[in-house]
N, C-alpha and C. Protein backbone atom coordinates (compact mmCIF):
# COMPACT_ATOMS: atom_id res chain seq x y z
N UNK A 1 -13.25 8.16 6.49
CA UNK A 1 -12.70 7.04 7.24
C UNK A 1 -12.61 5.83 6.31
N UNK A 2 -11.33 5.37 6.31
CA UNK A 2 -11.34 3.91 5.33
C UNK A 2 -11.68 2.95 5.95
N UNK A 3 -11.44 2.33 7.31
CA UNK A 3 -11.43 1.53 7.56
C UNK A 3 -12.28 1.72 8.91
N UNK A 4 -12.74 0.68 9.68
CA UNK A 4 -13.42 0.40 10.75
C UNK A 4 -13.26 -0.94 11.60
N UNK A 5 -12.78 -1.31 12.08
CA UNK A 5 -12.21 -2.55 13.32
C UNK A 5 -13.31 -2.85 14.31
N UNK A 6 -14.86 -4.00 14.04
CA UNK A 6 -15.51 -3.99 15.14
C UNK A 6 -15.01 -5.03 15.83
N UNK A 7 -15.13 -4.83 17.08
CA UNK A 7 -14.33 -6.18 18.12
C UNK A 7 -15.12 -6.47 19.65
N UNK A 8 -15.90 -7.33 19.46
CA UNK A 8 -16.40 -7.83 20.58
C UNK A 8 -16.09 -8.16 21.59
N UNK A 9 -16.17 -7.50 23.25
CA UNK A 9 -15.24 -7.85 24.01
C UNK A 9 -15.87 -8.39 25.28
N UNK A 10 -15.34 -9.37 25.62
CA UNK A 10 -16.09 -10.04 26.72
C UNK A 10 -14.76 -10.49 27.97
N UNK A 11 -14.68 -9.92 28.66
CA UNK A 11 -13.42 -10.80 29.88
C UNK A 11 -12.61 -10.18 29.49
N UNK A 12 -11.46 -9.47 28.56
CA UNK A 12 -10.39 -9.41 28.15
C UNK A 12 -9.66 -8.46 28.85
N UNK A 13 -9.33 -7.91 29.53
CA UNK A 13 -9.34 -6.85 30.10
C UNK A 13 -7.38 -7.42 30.16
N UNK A 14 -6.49 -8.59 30.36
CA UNK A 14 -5.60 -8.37 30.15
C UNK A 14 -4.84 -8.17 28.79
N UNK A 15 -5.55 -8.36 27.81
CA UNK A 15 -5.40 -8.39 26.40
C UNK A 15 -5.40 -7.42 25.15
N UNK A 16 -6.37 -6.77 25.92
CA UNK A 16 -6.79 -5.38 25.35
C UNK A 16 -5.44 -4.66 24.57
N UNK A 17 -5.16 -3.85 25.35
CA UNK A 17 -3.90 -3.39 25.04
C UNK A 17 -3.12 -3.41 24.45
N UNK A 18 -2.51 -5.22 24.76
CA UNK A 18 -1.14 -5.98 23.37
C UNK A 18 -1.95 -5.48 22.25
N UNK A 19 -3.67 -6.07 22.42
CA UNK A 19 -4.24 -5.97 20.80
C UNK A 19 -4.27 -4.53 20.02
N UNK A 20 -4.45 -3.80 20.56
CA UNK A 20 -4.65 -2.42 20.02
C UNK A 20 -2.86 -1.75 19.45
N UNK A 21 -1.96 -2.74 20.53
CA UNK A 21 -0.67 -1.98 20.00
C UNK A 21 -0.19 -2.84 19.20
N UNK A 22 -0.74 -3.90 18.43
CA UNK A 22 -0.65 -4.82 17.04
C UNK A 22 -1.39 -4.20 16.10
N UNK A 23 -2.57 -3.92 16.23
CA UNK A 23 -3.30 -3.30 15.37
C UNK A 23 -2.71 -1.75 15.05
N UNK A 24 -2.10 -1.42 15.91
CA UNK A 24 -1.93 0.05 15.42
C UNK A 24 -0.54 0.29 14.46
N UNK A 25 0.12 -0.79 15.10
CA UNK A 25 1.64 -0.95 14.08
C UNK A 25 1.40 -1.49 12.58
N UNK A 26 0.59 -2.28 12.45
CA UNK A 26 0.04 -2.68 11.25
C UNK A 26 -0.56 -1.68 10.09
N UNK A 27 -1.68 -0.99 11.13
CA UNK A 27 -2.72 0.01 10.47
C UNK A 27 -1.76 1.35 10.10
N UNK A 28 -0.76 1.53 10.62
CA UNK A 28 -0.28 2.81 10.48
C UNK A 28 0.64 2.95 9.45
N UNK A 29 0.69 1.66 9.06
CA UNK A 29 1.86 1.61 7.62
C UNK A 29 0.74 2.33 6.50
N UNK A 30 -0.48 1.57 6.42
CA UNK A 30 -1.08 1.32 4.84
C UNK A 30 -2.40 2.59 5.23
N UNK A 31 -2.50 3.20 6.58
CA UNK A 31 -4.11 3.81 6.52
C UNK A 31 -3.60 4.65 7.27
N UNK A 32 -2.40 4.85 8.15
CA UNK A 32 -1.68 6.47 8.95
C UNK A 32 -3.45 6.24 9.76
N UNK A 33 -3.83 7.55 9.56
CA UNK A 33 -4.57 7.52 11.03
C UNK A 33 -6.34 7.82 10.06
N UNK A 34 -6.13 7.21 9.30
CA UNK A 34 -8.11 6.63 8.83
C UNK A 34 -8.23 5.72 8.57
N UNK A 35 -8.33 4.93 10.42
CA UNK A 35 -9.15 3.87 10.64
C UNK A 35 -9.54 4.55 12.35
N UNK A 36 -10.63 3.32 12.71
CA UNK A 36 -10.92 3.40 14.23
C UNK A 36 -11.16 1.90 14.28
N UNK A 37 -10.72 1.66 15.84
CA UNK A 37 -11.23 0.79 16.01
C UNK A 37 -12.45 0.67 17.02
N UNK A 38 -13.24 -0.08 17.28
CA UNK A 38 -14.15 0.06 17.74
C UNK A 38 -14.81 -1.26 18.22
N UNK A 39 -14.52 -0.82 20.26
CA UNK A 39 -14.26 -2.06 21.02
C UNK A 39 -16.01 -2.11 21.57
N UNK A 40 -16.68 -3.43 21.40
CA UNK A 40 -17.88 -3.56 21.89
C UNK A 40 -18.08 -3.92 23.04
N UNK A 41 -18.21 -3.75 24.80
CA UNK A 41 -18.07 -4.75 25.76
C UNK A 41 -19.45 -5.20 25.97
N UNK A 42 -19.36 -6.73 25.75
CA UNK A 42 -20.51 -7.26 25.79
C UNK A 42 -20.64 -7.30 27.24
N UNK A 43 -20.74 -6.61 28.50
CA UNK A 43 -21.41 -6.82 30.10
C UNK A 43 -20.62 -7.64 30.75
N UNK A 44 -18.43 -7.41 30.38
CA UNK A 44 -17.99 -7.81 30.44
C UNK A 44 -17.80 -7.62 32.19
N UNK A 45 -17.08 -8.99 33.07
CA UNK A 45 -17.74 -8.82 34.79
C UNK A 45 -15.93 -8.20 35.29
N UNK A 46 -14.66 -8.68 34.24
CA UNK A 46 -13.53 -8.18 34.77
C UNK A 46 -13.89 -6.48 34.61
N UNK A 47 -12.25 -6.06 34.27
CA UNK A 47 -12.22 -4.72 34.04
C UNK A 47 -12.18 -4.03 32.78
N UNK A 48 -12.49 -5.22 31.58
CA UNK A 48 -12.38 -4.67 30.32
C UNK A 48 -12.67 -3.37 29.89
N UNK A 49 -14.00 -2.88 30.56
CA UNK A 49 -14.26 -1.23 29.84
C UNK A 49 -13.19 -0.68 30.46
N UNK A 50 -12.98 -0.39 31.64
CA UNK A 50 -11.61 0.28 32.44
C UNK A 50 -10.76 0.18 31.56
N UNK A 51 -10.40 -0.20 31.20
CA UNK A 51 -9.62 -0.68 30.12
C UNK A 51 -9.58 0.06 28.43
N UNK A 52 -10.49 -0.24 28.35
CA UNK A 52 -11.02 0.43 26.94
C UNK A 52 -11.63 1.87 26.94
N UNK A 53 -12.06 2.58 28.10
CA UNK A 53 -11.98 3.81 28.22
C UNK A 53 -10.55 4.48 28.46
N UNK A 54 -9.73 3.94 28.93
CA UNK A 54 -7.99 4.38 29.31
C UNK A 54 -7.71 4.19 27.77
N UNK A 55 -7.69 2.99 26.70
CA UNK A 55 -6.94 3.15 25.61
C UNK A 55 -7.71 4.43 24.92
N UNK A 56 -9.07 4.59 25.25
CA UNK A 56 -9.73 5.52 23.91
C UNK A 56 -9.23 7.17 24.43
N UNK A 57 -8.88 7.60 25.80
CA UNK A 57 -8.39 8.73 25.67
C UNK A 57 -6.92 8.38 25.22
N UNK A 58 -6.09 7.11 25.57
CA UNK A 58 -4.84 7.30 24.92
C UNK A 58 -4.68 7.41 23.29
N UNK A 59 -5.81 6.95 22.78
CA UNK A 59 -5.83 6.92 21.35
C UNK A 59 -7.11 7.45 20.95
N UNK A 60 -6.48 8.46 19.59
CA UNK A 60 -8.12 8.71 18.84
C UNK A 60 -8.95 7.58 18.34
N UNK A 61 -8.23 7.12 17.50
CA UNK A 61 -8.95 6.00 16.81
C UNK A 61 -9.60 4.92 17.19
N UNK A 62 -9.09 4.93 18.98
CA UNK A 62 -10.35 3.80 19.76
C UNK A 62 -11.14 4.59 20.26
N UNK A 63 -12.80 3.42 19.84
CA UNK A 63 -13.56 3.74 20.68
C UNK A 63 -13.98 3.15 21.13
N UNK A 64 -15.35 2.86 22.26
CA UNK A 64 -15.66 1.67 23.28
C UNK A 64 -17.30 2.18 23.36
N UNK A 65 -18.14 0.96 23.06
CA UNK A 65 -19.42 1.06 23.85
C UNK A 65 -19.62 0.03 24.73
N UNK A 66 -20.52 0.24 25.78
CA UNK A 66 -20.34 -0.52 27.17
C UNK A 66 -22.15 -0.82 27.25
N UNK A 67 -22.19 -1.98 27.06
CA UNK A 67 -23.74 -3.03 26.89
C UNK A 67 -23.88 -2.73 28.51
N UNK A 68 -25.37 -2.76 28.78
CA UNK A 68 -25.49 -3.20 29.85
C UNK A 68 -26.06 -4.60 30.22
N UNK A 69 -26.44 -5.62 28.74
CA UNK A 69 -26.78 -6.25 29.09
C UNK A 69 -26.07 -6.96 28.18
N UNK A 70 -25.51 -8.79 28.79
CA UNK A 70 -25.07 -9.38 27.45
C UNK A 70 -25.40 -10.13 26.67
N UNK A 71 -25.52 -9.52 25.46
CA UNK A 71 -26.18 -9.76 24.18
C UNK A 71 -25.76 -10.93 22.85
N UNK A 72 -24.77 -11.61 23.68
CA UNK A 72 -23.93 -12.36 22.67
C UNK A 72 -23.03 -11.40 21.39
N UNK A 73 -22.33 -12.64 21.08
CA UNK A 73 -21.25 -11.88 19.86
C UNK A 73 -21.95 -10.99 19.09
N UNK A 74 -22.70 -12.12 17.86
CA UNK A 74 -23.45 -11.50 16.76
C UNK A 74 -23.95 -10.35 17.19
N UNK A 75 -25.02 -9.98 18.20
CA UNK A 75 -25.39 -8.74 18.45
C UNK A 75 -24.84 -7.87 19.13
N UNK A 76 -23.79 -7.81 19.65
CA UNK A 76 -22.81 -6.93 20.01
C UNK A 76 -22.23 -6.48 19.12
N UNK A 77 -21.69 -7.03 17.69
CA UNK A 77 -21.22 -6.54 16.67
C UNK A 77 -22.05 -5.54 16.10
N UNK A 78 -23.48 -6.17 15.69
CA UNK A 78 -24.55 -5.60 15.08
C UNK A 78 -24.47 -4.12 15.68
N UNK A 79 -24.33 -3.74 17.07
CA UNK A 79 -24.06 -2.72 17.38
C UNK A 79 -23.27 -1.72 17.24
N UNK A 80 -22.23 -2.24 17.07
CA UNK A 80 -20.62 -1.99 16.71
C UNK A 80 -21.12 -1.22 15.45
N UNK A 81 -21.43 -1.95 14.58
CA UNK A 81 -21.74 -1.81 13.01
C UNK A 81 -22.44 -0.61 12.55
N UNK A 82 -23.35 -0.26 13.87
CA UNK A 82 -24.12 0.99 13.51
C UNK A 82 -23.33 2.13 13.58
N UNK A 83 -22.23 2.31 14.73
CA UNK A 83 -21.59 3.41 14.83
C UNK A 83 -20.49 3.14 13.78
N UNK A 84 -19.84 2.38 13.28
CA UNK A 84 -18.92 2.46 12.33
C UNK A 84 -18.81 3.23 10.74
N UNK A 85 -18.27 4.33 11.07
CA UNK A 85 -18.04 4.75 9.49
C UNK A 85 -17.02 4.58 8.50
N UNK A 86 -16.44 3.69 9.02
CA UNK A 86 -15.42 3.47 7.74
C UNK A 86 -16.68 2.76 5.88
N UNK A 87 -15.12 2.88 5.31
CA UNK A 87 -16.03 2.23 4.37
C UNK A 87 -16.04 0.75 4.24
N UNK A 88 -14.85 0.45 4.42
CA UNK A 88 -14.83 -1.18 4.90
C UNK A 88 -14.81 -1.33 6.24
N UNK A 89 -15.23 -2.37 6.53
CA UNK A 89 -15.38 -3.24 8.22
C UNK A 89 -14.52 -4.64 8.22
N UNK A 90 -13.89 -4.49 9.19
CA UNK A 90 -13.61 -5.82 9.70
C UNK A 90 -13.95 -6.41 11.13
N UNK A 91 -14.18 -7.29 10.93
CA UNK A 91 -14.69 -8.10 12.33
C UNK A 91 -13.79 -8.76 13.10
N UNK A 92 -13.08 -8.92 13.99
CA UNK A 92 -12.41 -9.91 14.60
C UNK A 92 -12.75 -10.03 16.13
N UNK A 93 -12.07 -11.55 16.87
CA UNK A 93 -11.97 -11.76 18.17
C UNK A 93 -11.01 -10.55 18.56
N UNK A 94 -11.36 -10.74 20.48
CA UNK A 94 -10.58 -9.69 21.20
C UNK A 94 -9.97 -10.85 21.75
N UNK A 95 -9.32 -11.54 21.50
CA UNK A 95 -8.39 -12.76 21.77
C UNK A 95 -6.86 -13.31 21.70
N UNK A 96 -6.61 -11.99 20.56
CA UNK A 96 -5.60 -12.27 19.96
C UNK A 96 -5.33 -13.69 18.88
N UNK A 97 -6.26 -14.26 18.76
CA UNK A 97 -6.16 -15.38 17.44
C UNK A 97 -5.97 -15.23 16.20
N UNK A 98 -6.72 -13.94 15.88
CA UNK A 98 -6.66 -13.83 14.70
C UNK A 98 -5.39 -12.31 14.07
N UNK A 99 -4.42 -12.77 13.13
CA UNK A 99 -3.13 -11.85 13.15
C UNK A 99 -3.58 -10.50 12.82
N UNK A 100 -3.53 -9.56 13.22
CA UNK A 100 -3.20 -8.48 12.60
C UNK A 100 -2.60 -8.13 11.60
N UNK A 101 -1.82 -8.46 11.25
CA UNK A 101 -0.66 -8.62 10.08
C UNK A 101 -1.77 -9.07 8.54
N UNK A 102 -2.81 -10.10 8.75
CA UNK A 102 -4.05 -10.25 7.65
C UNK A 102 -4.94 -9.09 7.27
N UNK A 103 -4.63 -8.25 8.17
CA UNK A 103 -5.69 -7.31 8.27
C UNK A 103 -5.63 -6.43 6.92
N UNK A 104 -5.00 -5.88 6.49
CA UNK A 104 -4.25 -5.41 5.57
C UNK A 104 -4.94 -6.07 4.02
N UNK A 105 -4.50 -7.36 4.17
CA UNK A 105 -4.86 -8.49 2.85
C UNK A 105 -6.06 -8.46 2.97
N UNK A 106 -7.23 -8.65 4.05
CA UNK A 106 -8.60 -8.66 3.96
C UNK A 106 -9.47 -6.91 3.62
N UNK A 107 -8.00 -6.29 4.03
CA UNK A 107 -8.84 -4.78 3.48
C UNK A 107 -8.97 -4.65 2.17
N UNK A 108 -7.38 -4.89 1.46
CA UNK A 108 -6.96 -4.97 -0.24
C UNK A 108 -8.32 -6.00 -0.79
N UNK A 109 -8.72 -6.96 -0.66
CA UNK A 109 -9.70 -7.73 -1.23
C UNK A 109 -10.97 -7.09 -1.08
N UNK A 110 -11.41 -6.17 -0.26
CA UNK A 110 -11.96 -5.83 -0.16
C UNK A 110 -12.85 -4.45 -1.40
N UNK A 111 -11.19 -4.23 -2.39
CA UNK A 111 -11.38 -3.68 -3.13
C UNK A 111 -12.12 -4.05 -4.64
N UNK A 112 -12.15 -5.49 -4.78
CA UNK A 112 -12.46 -5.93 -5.80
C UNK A 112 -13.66 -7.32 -5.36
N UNK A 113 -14.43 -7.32 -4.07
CA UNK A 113 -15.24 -7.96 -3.31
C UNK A 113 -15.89 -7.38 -2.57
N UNK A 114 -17.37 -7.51 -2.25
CA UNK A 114 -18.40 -7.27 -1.29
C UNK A 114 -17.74 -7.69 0.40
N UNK A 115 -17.27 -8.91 0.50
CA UNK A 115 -16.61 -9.63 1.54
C UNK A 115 -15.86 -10.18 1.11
N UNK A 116 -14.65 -10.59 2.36
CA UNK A 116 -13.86 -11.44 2.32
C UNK A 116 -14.05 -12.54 3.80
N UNK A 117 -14.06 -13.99 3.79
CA UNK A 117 -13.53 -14.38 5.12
C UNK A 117 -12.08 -14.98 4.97
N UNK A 118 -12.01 -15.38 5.99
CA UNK A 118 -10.70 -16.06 6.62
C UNK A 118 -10.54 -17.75 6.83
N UNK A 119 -9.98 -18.70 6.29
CA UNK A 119 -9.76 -19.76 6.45
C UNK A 119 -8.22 -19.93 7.44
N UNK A 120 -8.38 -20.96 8.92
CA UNK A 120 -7.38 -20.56 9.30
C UNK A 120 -6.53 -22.26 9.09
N UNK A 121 -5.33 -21.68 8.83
CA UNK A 121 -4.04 -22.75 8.60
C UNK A 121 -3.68 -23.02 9.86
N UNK A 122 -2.82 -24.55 10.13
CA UNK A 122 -2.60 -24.61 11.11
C UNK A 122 -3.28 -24.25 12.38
N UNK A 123 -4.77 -24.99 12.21
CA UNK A 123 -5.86 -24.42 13.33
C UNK A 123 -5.63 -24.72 14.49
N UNK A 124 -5.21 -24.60 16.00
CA UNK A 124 -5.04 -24.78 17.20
C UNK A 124 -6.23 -25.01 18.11
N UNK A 125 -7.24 -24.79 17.63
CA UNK A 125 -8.30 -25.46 18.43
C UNK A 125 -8.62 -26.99 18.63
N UNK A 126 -9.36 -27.45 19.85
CA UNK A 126 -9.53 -28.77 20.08
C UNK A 126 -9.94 -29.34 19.03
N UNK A 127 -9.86 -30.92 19.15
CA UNK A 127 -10.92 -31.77 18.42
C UNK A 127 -12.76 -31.62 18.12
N UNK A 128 -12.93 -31.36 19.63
CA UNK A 128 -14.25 -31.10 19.39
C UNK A 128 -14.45 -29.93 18.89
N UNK A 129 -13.98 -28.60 19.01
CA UNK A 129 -14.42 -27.54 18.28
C UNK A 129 -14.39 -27.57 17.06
N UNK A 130 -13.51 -27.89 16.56
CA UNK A 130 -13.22 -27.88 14.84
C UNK A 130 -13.99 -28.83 14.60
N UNK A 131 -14.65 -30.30 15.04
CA UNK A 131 -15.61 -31.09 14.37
C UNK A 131 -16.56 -30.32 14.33
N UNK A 132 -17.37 -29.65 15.81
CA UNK A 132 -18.82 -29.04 15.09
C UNK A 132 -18.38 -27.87 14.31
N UNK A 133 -17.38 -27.74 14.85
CA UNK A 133 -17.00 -26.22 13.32
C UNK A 133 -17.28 -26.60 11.75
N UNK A 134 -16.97 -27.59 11.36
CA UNK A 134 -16.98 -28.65 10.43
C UNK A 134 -18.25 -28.86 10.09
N UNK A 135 -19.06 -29.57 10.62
CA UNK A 135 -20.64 -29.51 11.02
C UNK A 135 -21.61 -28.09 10.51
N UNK A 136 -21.03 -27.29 11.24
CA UNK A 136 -21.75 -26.18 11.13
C UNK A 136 -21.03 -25.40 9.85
N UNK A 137 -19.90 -25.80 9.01
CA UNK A 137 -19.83 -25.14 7.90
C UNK A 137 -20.77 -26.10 6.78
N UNK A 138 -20.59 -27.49 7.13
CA UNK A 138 -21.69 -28.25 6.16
C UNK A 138 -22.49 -27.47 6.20
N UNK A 139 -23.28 -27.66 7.01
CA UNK A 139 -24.86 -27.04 7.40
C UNK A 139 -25.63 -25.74 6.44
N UNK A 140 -24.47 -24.71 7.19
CA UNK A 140 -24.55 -23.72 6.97
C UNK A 140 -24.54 -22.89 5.03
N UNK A 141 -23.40 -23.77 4.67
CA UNK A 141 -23.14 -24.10 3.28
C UNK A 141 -24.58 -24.31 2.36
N UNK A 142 -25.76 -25.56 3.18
CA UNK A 142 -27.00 -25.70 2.38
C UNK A 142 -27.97 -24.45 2.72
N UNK A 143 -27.73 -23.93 4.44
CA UNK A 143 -28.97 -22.91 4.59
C UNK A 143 -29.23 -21.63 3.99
N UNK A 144 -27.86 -21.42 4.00
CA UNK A 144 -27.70 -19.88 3.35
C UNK A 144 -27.42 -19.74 2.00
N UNK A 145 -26.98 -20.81 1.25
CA UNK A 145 -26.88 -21.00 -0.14
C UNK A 145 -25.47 -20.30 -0.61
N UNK A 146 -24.61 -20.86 0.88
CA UNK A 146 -22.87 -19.99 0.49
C UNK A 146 -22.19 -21.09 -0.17
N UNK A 147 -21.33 -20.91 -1.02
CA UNK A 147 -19.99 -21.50 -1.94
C UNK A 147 -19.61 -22.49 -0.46
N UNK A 148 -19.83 -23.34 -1.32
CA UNK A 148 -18.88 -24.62 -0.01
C UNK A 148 -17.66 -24.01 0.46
N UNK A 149 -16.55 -22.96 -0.29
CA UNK A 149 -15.58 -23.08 -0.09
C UNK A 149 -15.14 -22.16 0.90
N UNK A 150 -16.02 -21.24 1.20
CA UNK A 150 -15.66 -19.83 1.72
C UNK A 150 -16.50 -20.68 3.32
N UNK A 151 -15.36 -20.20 4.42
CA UNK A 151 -15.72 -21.06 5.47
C UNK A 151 -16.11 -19.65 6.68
N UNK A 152 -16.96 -19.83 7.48
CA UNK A 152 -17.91 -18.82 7.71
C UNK A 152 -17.06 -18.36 9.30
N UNK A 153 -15.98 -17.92 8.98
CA UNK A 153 -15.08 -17.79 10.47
C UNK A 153 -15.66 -16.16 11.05
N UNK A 154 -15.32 -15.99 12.33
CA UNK A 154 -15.49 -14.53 12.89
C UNK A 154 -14.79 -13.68 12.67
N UNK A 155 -13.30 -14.03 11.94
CA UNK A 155 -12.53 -13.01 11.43
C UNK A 155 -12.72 -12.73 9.75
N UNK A 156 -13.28 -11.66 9.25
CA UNK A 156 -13.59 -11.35 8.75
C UNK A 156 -14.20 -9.99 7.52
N UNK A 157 -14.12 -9.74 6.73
CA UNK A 157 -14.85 -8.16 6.17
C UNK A 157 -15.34 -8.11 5.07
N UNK A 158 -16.13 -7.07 5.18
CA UNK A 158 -17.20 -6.15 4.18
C UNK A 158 -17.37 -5.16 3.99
N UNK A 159 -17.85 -4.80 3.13
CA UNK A 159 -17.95 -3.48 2.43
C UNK A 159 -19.30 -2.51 3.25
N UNK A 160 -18.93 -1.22 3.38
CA UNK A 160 -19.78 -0.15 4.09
C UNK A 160 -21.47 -0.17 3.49
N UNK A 161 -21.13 -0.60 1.73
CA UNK A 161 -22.49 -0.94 1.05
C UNK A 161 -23.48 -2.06 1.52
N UNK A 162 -21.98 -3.05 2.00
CA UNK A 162 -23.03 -4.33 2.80
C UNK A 162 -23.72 -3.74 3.61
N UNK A 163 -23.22 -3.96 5.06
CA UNK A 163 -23.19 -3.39 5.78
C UNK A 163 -24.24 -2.47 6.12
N UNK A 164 -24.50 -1.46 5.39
CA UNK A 164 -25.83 -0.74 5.52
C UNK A 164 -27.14 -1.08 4.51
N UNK A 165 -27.04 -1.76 3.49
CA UNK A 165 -27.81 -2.93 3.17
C UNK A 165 -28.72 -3.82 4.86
N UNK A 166 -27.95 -4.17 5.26
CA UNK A 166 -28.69 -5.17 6.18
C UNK A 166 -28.87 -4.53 7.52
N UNK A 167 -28.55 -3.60 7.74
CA UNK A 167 -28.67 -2.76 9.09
C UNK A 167 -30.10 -1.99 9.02
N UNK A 168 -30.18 -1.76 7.63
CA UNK A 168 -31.38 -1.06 6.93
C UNK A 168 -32.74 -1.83 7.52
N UNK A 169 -32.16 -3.14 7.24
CA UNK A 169 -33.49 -4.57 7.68
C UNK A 169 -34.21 -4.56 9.35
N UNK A 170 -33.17 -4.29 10.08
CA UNK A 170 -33.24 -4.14 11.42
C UNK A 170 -34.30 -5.48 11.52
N UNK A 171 -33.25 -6.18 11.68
CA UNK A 171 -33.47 -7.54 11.41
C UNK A 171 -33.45 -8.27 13.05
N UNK A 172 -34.66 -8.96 13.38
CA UNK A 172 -35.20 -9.38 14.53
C UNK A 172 -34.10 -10.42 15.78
N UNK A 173 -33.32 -11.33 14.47
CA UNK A 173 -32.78 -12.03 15.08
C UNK A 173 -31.31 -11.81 14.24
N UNK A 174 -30.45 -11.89 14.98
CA UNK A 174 -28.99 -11.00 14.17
C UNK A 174 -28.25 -12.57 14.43
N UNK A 175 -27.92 -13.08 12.83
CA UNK A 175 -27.22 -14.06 12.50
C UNK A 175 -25.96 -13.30 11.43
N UNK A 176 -24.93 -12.23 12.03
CA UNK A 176 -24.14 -11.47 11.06
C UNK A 176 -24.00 -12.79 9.76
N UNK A 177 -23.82 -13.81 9.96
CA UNK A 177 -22.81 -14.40 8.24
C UNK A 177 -23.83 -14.80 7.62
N UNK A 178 -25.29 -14.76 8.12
CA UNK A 178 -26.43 -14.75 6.97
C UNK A 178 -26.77 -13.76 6.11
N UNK A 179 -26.84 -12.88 7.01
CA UNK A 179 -26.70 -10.93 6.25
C UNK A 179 -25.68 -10.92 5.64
N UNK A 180 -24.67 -10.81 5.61
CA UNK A 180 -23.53 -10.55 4.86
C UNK A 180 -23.44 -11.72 3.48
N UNK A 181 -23.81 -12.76 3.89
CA UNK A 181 -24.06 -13.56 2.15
C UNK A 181 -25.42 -13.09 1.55
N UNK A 182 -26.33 -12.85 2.71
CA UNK A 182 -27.48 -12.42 1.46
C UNK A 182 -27.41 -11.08 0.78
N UNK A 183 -26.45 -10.17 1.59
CA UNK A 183 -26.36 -8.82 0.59
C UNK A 183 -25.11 -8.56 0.05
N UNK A 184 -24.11 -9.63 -0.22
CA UNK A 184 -22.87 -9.75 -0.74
C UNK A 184 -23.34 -10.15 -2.35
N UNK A 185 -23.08 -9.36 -3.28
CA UNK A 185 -23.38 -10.10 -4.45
C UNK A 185 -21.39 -11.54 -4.46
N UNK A 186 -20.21 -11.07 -4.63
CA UNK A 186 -19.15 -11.88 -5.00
C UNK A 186 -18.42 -11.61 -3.31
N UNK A 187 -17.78 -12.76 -3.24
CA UNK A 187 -17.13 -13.28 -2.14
C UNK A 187 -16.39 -14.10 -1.96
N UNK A 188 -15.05 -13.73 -1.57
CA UNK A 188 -13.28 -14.69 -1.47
C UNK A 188 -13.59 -14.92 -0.22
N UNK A 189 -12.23 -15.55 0.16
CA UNK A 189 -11.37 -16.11 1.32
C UNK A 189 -10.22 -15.66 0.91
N UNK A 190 -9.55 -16.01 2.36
CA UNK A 190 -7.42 -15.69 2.23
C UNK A 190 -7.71 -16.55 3.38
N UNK A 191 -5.84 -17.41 3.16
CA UNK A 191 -5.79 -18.31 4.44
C UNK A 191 -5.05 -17.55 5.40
N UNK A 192 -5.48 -18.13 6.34
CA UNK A 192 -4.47 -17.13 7.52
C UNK A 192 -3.76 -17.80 8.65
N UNK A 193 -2.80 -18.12 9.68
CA UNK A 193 -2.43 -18.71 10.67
C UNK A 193 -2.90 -18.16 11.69
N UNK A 194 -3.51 -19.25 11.96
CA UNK A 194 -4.40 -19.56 13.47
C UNK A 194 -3.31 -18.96 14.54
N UNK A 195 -3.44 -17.92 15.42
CA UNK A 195 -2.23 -17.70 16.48
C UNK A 195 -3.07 -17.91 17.98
């Protein structure tokens, strides 16, 4: 398996779908059929698993685990992460924000990098989000001892070596972009449009 798609899903249940038939037009140029994606429902209250059990018999390459309790992003991924065998991972929203069409460019970097994140152009979020976003990349920049430049977004990937590096830790409190800089030795960005 080359690739692996974890995606945290909370509410989405009308969204689902468009996303998986973006992702699959994309993925099928450069990876034909080795990738999966792999939908997490964080104890979502619409019909999202309904949802994500209907795409995974329509498709091999989806699959779905169903939380019973909700665990927030970070550790819903963390979950994700265990069943994933690709050799690279990518992380994204079930939102549709982040393009599919990047997906591709963050895999290729992936070849000559531990990780890659995502800086987004033309950002569409409020004022207030992007200030503490701002905030919390300062911050974050001194705690973890990351390159000012590489900005700590949820869309994102790493290598299968990371990845089981820090899963290994079974680590108490799951902060994914602390793990991934502390077992990343080199690490880019690519800019991407905010959708």
């Amino acid at each position: 398996m080359k690739l692996s798609i974890v995606i945290p899903v909370y509410n989405s249940s009308e969204i689902i779908e468009k996303l998986v038939k973006n992702l699959k037009f994309y993925l099928n140029k450069k990876l034909s059929n080795k990738f999966e994606i792999i939908f997490v429902n964080d104890c979502s209250v619409d019909s999202s698993w309904s949802f994500i059990k209907k795409l995974a018999k329509k498709h091999s390459f989806v699959k779905g685990i169903d939380l019973k309790d909700n665990i927030g992003q970070h550790a819903a991924i963390f979950v994700g992460l265990k069943f994933s065998k690709g050799e690279k991972i990518i992380v994204m929203d079930d939102d549709l924000q982040h393009p599919p069409s990047s997906i591709i460019t963050i895999y290729n970097k992936l070849n000559n990098f531990d990780a890659c994140y995502t800086l987004y152009l033309k950002r569409k979020h409020n004022f207030w989000k992007i200030l503490i976003s701002e905030i919390n990349h300062l911050f974050s920049s001194f705690l973890f001892n990351k390159p000012y430049k590489i900005y700590l977004s949820s869309f994102k990937g790493f290598t299968s070596a990371v990845k089981n590096k820090f899963i290994a830790t079974k680590p108490k409190i799951i902060f994914l972009d602390s793990l991934i800089i502390k077992y990343s030795e080199n690490i880019t960005s690519i800019n991407i449009v905010h959708q």
